[in-house]
Every structure is written in structure tokens, then in C-alpha cells.
C-alpha atoms as a PDB file:
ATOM      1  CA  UNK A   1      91.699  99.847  92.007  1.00  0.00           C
ATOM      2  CA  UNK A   2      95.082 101.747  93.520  1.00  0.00           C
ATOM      3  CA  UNK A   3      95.881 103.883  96.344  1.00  0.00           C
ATOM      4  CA  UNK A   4      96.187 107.287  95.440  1.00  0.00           C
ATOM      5  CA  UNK A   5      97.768 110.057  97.936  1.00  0.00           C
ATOM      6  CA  UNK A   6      96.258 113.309  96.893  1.00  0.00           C
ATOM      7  CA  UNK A   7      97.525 116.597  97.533  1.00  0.00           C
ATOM      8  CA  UNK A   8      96.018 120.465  97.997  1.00  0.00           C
ATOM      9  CA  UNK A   9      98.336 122.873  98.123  1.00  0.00           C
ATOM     10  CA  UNK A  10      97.785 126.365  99.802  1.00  0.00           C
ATOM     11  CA  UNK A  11     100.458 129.218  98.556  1.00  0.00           C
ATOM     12  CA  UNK A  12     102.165 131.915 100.674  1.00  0.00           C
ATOM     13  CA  UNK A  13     101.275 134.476  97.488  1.00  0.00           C
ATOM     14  CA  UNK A  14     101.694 133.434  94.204  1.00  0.00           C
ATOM     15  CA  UNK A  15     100.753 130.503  92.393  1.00  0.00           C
ATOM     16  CA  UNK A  16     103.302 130.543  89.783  1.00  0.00           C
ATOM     17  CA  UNK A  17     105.890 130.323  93.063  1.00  0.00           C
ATOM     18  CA  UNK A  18     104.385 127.609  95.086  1.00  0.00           C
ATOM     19  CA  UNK A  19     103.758 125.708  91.658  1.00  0.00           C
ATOM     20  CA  UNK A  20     107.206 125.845  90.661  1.00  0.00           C
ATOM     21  CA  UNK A  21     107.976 124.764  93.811  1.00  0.00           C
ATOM     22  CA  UNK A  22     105.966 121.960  93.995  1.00  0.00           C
ATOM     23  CA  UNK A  23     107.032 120.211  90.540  1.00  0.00           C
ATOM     24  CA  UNK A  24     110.413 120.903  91.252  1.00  0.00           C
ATOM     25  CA  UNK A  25     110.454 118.895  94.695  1.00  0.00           C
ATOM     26  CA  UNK A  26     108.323 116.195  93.624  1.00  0.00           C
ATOM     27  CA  UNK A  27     110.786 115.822  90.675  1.00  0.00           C
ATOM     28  CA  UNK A  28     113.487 115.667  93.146  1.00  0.00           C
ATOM     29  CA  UNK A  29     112.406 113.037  95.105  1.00  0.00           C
ATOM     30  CA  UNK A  30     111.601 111.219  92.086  1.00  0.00           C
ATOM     31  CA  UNK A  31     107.853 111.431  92.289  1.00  0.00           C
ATOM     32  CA  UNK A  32     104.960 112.304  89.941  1.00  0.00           C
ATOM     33  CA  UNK A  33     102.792 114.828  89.578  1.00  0.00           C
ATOM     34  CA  UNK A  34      99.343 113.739  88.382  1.00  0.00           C
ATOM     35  CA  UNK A  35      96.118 116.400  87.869  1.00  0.00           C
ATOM     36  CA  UNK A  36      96.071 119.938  87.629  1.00  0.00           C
ATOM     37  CA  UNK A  37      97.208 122.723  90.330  1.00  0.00           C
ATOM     38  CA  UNK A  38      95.923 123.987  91.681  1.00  0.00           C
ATOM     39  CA  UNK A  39      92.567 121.834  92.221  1.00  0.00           C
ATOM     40  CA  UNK A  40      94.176 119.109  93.381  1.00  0.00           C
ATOM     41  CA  UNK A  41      97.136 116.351  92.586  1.00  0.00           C
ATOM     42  CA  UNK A  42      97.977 112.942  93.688  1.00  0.00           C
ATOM     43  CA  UNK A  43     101.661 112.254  94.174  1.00  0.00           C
ATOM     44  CA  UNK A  44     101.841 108.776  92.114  1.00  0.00           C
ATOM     45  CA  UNK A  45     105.201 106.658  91.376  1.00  0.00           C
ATOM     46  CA  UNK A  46     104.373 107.388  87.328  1.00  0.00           C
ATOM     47  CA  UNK A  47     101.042 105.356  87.792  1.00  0.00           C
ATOM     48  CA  UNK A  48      99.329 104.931  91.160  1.00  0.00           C
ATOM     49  CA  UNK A  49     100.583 105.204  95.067  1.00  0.00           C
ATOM     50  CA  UNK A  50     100.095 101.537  95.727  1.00  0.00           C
ATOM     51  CA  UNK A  51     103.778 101.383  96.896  1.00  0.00           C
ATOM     52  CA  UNK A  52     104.121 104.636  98.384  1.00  0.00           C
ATOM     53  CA  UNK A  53     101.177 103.887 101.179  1.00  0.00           C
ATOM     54  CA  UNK A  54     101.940 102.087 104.528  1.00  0.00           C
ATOM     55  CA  UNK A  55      98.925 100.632 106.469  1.00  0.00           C
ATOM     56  CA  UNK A  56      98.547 103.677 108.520  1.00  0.00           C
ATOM     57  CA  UNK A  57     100.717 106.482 107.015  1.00  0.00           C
ATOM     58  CA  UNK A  58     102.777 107.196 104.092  1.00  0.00           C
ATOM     59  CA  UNK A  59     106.542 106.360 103.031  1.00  0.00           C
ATOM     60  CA  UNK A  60     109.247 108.502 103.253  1.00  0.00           C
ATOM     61  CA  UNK A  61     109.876 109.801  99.805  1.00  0.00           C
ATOM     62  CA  UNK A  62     106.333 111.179  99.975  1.00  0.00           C
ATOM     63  CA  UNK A  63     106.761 112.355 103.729  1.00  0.00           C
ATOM     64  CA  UNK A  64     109.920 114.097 103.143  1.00  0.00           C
ATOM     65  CA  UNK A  65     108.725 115.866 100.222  1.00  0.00           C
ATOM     66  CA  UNK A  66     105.686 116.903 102.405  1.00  0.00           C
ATOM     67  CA  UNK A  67     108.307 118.403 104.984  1.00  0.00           C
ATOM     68  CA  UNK A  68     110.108 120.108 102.428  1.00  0.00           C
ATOM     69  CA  UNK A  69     106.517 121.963 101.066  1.00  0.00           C
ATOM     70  CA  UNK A  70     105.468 122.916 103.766  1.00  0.00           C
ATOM     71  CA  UNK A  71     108.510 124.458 104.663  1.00  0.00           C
ATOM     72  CA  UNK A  72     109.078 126.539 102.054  1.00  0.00           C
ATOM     73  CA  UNK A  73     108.172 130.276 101.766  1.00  0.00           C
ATOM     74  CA  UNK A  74     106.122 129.451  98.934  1.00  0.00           C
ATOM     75  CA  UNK A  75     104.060 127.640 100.479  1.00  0.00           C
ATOM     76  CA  UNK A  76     101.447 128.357 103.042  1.00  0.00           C
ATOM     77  CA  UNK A  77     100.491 124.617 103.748  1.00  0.00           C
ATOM     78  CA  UNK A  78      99.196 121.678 102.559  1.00  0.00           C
ATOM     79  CA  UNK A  79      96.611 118.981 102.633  1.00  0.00           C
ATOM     80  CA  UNK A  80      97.427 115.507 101.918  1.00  0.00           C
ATOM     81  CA  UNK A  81      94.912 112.862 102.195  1.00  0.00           C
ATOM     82  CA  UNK A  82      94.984 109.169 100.584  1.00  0.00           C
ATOM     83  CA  UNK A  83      92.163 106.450  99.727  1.00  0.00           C
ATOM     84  CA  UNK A  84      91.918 103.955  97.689  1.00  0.00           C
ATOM     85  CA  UNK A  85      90.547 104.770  94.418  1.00  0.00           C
ATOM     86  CA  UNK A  86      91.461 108.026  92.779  1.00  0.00           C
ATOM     87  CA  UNK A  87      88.436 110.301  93.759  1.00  0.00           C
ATOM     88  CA  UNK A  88      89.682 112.718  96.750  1.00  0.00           C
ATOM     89  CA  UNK A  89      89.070 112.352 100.207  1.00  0.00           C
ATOM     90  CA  UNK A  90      85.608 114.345 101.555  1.00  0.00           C
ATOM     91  CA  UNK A  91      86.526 117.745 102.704  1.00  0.00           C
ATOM     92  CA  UNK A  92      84.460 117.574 105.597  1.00  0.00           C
ATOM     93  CA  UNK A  93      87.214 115.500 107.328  1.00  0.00           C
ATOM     94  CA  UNK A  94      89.871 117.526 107.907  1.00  0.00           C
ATOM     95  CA  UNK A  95      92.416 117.408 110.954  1.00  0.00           C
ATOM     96  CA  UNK A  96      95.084 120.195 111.132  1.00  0.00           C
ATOM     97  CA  UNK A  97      98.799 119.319 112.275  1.00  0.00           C
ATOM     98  CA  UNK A  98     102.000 120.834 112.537  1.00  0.00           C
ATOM     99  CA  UNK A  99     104.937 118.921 110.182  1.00  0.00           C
ATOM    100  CA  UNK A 100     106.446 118.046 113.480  1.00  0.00           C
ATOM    101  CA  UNK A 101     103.105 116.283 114.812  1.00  0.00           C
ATOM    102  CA  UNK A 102     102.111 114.635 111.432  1.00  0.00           C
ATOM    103  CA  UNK A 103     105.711 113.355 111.029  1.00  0.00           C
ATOM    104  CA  UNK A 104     106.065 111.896 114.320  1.00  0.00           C
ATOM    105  CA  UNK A 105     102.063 110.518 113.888  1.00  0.00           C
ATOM    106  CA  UNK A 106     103.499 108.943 109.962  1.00  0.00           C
ATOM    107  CA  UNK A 107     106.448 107.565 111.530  1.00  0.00           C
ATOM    108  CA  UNK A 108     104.892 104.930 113.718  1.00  0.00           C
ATOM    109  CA  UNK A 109     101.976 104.724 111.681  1.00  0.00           C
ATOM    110  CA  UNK A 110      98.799 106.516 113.400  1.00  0.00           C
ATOM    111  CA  UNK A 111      97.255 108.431 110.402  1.00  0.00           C
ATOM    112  CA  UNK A 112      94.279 107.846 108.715  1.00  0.00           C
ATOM    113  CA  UNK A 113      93.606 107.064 104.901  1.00  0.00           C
ATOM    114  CA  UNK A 114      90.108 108.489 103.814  1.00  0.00           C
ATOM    115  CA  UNK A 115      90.825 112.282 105.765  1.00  0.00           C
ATOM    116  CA  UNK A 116      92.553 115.217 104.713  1.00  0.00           C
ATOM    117  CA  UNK A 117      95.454 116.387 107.166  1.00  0.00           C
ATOM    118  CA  UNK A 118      95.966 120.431 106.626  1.00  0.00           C
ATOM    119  CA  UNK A 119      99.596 120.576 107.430  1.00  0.00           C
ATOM    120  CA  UNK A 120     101.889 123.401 108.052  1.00  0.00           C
ATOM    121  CA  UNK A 121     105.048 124.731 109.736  1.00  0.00           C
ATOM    122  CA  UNK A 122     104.113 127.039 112.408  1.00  0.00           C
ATOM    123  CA  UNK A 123     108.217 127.379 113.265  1.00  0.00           C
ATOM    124  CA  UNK A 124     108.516 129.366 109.749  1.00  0.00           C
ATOM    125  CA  UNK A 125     106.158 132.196 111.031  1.00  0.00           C
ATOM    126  CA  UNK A 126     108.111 132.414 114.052  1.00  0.00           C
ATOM    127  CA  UNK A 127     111.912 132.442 112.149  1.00  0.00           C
ATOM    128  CA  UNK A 128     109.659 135.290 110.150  1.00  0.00           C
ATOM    129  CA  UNK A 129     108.954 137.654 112.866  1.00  0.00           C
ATOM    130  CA  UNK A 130     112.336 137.128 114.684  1.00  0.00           C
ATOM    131  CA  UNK A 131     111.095 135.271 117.242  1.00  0.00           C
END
């Protein structure tokens, strides 16, 4: 059995845009894409995420590729959740962050494998309206 960090992402309109986004980022950071968008993906080093999961968070390729998603105008936001085994966490755990708050929470290590985090940028709304 391998870790797996999986991946829901929520467009800003289209799906062709937020798709094309997605593979193209991922590629970037020189991750893989594995399922089918948009049901749901894990973000995998060609095979698993063994060595992309910390004991309570997620490395930084992954995490900076999350910041970049859910930054985009593509994108609306996006849940990330990893477990071990490739099935997908249970949606009835979800816990909503900002990128700021879920970055900060990764970056000493206080997230949770086996729970979706729904993850946006609230700051790109505001830029939006002028504000």
C-alpha cells in the first residue's frame, strides 16, 4: 500500500480552462497527474505519493502547486486530501481554509491525512472587485 494525495478541483467557469490549467502546473512542478478530471486525481511522483507526504502535511512541490491552483482565475478552489491507499478521503470530512491558513498549517506540519481541506484564495475576489 502507498500514500496517495488526491485532488478535486472546483473551476471559476470552464472546465476546459481550469483543466488546462491544472496539467500544465502539475507538469511544471514535475508532478503527475493520475485519474480523470474532473472526478477526482491524485498528484503521484509517476507512481504513488509515498515521498511527497510528510507526517502531518505535504511537501513543497505539491504545496506550491496547490498555491499556484488556487490562485489562478481558472480556478475556483480546490480540495486536497491524502490517505494511505488510493481510495479518496470521505467527503463528510471536510475543513475549509484560505491558501494562507493551509500553508502556514502544512508548513509546521498540523494537517490531517484522511480529510479533505477545500482550499481557496479569498485575496483573488478582493484584487477582482478593486478592493
Amino acid at each position: 500500500m502507498c500514500w496517495f494525495i488526491h485532488l478535486i478541483v472546483h473551476p471559476n467557469g470552464k472546465l476546459a480552462a481550469a483543466e488546462t490549467f491544472l496539467r500544465a502546473t502539475v507538469a511544471r512542478h514535475k508532478l503527475y497527474l493520475r485519474g480523470a478530471y474532473p472526478d477526482g486525481l491524485a498528484i503521484t511522483n509517476g507512481h504513488c505519493s509515498c515521498d511527497l507526504v510528510v507526517p502531518n502535511g505535504i511537501k513543497a512541490p505539491v504545496a506550491e502547486c496547490l498555491d499556484e491552483l488556487v490562485q489562478a482565475e481558472a480556478v475556483k478552489s480546490v480540495q486536497v486530501g491524502w490517505l494511505f491507499g488510493d481510495e479518496m478521503p470521505a467527503e463528510t470530512k471536510v475543513e475549509r481554509l484560505s491558501i494562507g491558513d493551509f500553508m502556514e498549517r502544512n508548513a509546521v506540519q498540523q494537517l490531517t491525512f484522511e480529510i479533505w481541506y477545500r482550499v481557496n484564495a479569498p485575496e483573488k475576489y478582493l484584487r477582482r472587485r478593486g478592493w
